[in-house]
N, C-alpha and C. Protein backbone atom coordinates (compact mmCIF):
# COMPACT_ATOMS: atom_id res chain seq x y z
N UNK A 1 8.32 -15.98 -2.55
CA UNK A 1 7.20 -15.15 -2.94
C UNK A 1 5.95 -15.65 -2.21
N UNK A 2 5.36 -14.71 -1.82
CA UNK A 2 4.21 -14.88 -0.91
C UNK A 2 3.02 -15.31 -1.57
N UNK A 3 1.56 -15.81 -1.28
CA UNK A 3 0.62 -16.00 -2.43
C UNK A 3 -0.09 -14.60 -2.34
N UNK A 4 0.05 -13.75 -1.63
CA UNK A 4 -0.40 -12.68 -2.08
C UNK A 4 0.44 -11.80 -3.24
N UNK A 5 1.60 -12.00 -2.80
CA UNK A 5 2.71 -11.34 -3.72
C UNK A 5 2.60 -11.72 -5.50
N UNK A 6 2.12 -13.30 -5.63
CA UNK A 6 1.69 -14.07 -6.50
C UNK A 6 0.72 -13.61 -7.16
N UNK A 7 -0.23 -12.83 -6.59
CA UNK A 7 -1.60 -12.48 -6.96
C UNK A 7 -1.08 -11.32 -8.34
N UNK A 8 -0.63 -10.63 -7.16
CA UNK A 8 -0.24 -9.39 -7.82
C UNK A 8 0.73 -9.62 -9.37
N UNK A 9 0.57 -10.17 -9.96
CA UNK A 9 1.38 -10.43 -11.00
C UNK A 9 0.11 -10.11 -12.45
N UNK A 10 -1.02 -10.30 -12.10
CA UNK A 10 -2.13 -9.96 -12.88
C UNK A 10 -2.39 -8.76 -12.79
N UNK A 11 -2.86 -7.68 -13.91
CA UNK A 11 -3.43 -6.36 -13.66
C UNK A 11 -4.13 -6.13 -12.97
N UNK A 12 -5.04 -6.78 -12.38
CA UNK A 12 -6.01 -6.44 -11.13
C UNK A 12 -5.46 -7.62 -10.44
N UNK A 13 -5.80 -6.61 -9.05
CA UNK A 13 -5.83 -7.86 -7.73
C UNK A 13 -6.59 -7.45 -6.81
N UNK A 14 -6.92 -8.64 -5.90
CA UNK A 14 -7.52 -8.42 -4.47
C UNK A 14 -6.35 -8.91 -3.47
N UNK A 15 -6.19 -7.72 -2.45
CA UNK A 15 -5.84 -7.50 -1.25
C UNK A 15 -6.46 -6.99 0.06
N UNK A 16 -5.96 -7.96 1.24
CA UNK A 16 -6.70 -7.56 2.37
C UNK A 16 -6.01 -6.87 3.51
N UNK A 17 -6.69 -5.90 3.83
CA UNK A 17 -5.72 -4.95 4.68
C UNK A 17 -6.10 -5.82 5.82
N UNK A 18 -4.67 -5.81 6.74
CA UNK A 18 -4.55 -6.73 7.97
C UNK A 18 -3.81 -5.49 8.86
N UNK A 19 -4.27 -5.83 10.14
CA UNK A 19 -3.49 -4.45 10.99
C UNK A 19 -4.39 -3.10 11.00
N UNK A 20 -3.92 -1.97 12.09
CA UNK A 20 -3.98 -0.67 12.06
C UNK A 20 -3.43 0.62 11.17
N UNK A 21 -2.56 0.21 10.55
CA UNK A 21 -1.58 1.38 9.97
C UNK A 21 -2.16 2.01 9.53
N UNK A 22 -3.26 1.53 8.69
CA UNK A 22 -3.97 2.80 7.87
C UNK A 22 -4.85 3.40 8.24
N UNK A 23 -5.64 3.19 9.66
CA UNK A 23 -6.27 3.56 10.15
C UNK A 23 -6.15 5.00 9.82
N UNK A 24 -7.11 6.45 9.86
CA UNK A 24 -8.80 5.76 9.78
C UNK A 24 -9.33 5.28 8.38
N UNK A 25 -7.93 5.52 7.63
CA UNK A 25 -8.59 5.37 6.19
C UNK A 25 -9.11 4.00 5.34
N UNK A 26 -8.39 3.33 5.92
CA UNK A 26 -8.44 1.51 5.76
C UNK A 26 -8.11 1.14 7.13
N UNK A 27 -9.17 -0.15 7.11
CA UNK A 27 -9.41 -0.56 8.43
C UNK A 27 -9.20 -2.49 8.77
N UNK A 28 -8.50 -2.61 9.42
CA UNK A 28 -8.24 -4.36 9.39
C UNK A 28 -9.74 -5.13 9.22
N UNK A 29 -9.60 -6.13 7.87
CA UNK A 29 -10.56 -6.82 6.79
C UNK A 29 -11.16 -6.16 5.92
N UNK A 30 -10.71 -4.54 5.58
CA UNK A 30 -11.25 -4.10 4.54
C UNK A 30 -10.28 -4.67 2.93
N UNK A 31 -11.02 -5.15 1.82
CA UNK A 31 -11.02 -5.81 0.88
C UNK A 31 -10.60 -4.99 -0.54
N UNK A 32 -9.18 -4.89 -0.75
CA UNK A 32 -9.63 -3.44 -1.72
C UNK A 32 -9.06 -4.03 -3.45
N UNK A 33 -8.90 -3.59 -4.16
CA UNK A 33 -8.85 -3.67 -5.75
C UNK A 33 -7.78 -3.12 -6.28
N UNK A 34 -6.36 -3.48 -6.16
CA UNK A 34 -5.16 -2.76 -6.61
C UNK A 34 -4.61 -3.18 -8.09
N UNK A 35 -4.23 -2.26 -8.82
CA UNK A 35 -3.82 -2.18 -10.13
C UNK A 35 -2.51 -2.32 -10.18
N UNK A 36 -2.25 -3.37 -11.18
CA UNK A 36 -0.91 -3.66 -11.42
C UNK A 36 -0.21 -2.43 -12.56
N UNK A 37 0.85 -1.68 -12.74
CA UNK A 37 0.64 -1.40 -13.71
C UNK A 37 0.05 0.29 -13.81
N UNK A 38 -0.16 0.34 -15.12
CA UNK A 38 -1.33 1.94 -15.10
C UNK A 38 -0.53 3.30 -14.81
N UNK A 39 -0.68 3.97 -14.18
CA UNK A 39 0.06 4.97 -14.77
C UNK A 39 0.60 4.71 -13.22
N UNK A 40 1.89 5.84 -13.66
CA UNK A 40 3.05 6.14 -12.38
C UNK A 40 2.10 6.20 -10.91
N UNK A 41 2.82 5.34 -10.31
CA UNK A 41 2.67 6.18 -8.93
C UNK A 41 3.01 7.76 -8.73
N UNK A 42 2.08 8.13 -8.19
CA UNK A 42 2.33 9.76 -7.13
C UNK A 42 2.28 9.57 -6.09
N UNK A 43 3.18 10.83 -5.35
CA UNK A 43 3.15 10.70 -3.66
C UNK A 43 1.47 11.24 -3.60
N UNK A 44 1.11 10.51 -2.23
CA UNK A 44 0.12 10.34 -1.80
C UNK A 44 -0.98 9.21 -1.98
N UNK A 45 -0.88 8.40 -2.99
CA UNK A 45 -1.45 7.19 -3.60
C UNK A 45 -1.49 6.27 -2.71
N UNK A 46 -2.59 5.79 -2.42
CA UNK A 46 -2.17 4.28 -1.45
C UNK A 46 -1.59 3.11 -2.34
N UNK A 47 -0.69 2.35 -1.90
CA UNK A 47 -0.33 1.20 -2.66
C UNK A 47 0.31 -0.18 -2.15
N UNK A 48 0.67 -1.00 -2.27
CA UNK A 48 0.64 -1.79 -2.10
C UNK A 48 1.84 -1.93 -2.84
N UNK A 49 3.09 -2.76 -1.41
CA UNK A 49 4.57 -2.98 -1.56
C UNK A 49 5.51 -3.57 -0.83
N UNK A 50 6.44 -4.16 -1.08
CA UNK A 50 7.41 -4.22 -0.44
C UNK A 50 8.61 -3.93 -0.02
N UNK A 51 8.84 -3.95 1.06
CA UNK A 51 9.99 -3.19 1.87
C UNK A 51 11.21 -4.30 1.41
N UNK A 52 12.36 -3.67 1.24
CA UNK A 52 14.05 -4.03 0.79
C UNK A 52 13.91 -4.72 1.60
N UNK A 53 13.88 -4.33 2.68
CA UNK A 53 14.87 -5.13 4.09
C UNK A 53 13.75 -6.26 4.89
N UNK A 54 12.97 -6.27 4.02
CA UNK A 54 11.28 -7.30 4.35
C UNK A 54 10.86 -7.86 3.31
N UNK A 55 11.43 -8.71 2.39
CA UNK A 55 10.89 -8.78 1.11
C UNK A 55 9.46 -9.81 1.46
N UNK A 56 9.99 -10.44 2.58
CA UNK A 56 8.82 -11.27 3.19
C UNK A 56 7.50 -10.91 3.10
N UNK A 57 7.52 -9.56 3.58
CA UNK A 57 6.15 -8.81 3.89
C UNK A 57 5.62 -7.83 2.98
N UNK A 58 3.81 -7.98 2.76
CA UNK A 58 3.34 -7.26 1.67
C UNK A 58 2.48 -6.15 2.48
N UNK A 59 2.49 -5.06 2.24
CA UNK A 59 2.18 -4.01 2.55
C UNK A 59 1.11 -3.55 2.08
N UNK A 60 0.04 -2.69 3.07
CA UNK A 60 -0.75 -1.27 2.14
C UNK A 60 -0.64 -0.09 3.14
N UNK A 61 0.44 0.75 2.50
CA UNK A 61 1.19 2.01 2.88
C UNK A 61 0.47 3.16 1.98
N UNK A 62 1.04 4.49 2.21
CA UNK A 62 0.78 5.64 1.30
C UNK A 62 1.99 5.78 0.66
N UNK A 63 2.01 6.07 -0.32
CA UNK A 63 3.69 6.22 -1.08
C UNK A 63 3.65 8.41 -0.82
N UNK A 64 4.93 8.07 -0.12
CA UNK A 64 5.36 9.77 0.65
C UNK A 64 6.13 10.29 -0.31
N UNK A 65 7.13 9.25 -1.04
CA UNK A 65 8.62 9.94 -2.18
C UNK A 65 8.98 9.14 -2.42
N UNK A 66 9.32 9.37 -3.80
CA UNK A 66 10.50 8.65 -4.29
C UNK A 66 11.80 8.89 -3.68
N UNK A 67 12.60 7.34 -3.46
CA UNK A 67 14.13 7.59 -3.21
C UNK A 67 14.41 6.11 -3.37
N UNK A 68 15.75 6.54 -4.01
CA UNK A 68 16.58 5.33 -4.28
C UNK A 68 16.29 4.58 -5.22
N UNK A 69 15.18 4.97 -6.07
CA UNK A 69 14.62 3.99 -6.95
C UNK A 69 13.20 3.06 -6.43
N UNK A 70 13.02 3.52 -5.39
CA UNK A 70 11.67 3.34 -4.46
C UNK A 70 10.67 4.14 -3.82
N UNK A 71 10.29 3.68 -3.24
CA UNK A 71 9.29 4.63 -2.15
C UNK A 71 9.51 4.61 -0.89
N UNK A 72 9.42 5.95 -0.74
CA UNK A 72 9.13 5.63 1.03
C UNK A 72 7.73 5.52 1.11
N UNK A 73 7.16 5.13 2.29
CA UNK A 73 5.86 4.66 2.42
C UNK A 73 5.89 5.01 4.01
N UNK A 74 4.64 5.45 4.39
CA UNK A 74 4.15 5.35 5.60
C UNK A 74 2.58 5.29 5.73
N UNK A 75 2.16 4.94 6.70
CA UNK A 75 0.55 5.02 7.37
C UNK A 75 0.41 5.71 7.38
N UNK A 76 -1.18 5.81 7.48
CA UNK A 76 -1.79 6.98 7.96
C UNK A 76 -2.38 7.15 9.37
N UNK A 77 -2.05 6.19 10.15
CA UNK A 77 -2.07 6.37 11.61
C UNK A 77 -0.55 6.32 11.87
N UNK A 78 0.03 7.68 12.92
CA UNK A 78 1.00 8.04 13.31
C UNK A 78 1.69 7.51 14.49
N UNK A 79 1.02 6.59 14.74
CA UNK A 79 1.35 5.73 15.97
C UNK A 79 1.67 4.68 15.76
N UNK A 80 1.54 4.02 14.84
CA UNK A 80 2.12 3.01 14.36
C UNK A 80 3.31 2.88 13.01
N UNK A 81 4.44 2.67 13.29
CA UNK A 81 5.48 2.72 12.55
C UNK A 81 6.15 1.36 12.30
N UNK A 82 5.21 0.86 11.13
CA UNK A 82 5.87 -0.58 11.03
C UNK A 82 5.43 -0.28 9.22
N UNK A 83 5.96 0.96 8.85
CA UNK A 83 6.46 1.46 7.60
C UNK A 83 8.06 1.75 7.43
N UNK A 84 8.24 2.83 6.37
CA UNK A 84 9.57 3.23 6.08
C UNK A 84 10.59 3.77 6.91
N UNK A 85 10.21 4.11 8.19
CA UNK A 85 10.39 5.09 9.41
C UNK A 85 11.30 3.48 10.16
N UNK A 86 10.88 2.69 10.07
CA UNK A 86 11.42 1.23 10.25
C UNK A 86 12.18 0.55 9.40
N UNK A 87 11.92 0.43 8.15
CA UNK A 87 12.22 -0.39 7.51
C UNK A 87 12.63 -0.32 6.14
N UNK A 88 12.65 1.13 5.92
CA UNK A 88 13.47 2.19 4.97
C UNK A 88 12.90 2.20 3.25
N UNK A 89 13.24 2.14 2.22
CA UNK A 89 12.84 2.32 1.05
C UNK A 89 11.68 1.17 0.50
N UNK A 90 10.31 0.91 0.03
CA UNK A 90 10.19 0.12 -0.14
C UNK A 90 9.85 -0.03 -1.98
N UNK A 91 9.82 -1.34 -2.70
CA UNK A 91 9.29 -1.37 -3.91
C UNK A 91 7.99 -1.81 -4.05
N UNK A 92 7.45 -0.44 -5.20
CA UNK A 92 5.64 -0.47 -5.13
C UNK A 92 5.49 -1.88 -6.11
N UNK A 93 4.49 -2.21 -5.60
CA UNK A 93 4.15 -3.26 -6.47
C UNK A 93 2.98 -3.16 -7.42
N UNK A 94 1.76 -1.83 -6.83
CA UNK A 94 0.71 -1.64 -7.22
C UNK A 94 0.24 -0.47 -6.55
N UNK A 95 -0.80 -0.16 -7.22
CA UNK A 95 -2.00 1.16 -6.63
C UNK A 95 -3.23 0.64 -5.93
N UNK A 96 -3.60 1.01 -5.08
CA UNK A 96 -4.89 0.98 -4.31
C UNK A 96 -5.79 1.22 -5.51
N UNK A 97 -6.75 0.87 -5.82
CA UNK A 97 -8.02 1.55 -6.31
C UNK A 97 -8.82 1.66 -6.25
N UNK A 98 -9.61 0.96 -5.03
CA UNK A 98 -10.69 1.10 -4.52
C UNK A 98 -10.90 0.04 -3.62
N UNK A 99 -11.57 0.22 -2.23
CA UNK A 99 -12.24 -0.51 -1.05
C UNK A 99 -13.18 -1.18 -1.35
N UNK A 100 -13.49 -2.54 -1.89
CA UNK A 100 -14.88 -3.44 -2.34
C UNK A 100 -15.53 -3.89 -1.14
N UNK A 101 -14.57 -3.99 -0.13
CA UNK A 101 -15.70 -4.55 1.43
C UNK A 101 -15.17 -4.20 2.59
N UNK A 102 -15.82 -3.98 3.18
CA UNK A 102 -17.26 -4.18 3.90
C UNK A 102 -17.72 -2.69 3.08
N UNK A 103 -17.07 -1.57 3.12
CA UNK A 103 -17.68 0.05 2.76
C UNK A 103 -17.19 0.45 1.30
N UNK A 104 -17.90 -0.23 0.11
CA UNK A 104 -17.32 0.07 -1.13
C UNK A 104 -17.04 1.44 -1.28
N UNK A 105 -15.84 1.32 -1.90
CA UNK A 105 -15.76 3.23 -2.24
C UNK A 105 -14.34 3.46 -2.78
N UNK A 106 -13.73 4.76 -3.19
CA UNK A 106 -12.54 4.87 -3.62
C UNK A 106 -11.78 5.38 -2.24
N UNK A 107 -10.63 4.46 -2.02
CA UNK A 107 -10.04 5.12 -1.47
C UNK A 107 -9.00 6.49 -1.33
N UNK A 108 -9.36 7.61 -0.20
CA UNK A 108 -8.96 8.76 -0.77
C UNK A 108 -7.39 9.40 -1.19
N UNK A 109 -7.02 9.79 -1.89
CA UNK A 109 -5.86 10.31 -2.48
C UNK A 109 -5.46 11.29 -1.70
N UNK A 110 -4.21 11.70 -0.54
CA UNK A 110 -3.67 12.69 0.09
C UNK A 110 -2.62 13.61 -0.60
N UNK A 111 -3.16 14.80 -1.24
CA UNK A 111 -2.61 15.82 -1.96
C UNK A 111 -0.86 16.52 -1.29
N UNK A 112 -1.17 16.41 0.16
CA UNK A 112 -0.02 16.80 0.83
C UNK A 112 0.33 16.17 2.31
N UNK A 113 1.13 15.65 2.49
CA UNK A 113 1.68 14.68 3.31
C UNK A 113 2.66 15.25 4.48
């Protein structure tokens, strides 16, 4: 278990987006506020997870569908595929709930994917 993975064991956490994937919506060192917990995930939710076949690695993906008892997950930049398209079903661990740094704000919810 990772110490970020660790974090996440409390109802609130802080996570730091590292990388492009989410580009333009989250941006590498933006600082955001994910909920353990709380109500169901929906497709389109950003969240924060790990991939089966990566348990190593902690993620902030968009959750696309349920399958298998998981999520698929992908970015929101299409050029980069080091989501589900790779690395197949992952388990959510949490919800995005908001960007605290550098540009406080909620991050936005994608109705259709």
């Amino acid at each position: 278990m990772t110490r970020e993975s660790a974090r996440l064991r409390r109802p609130l956490a802080a996570v730091g987006v590292t990388g492009p994937s989410m580009s333009p919506t989250l941006r590498h060192g933006d600082a955001l506020l994910v909920r353990v917990g709380g109500r169901a995930v929906r497709a389109g939710d950003v969240v924060v997870a790990v991939f089966r076949t990566r348990p190593d690695l902690l993620v902030v993906k968009r959750a696309v569908r349920p399958q298998d008892g998981g999520w698929w997950v992908r970015g929101d930049n299409d050029l980069v595929t080091d989501d589900s398209r790779a690395y197949g079903v992952a388990d959510v661990l949490g919800r995005v709930v908001l960007r605290y740094w550098p540009r406080p704000g909620r991050v936005p919810r994608r109705r259709e994917l």
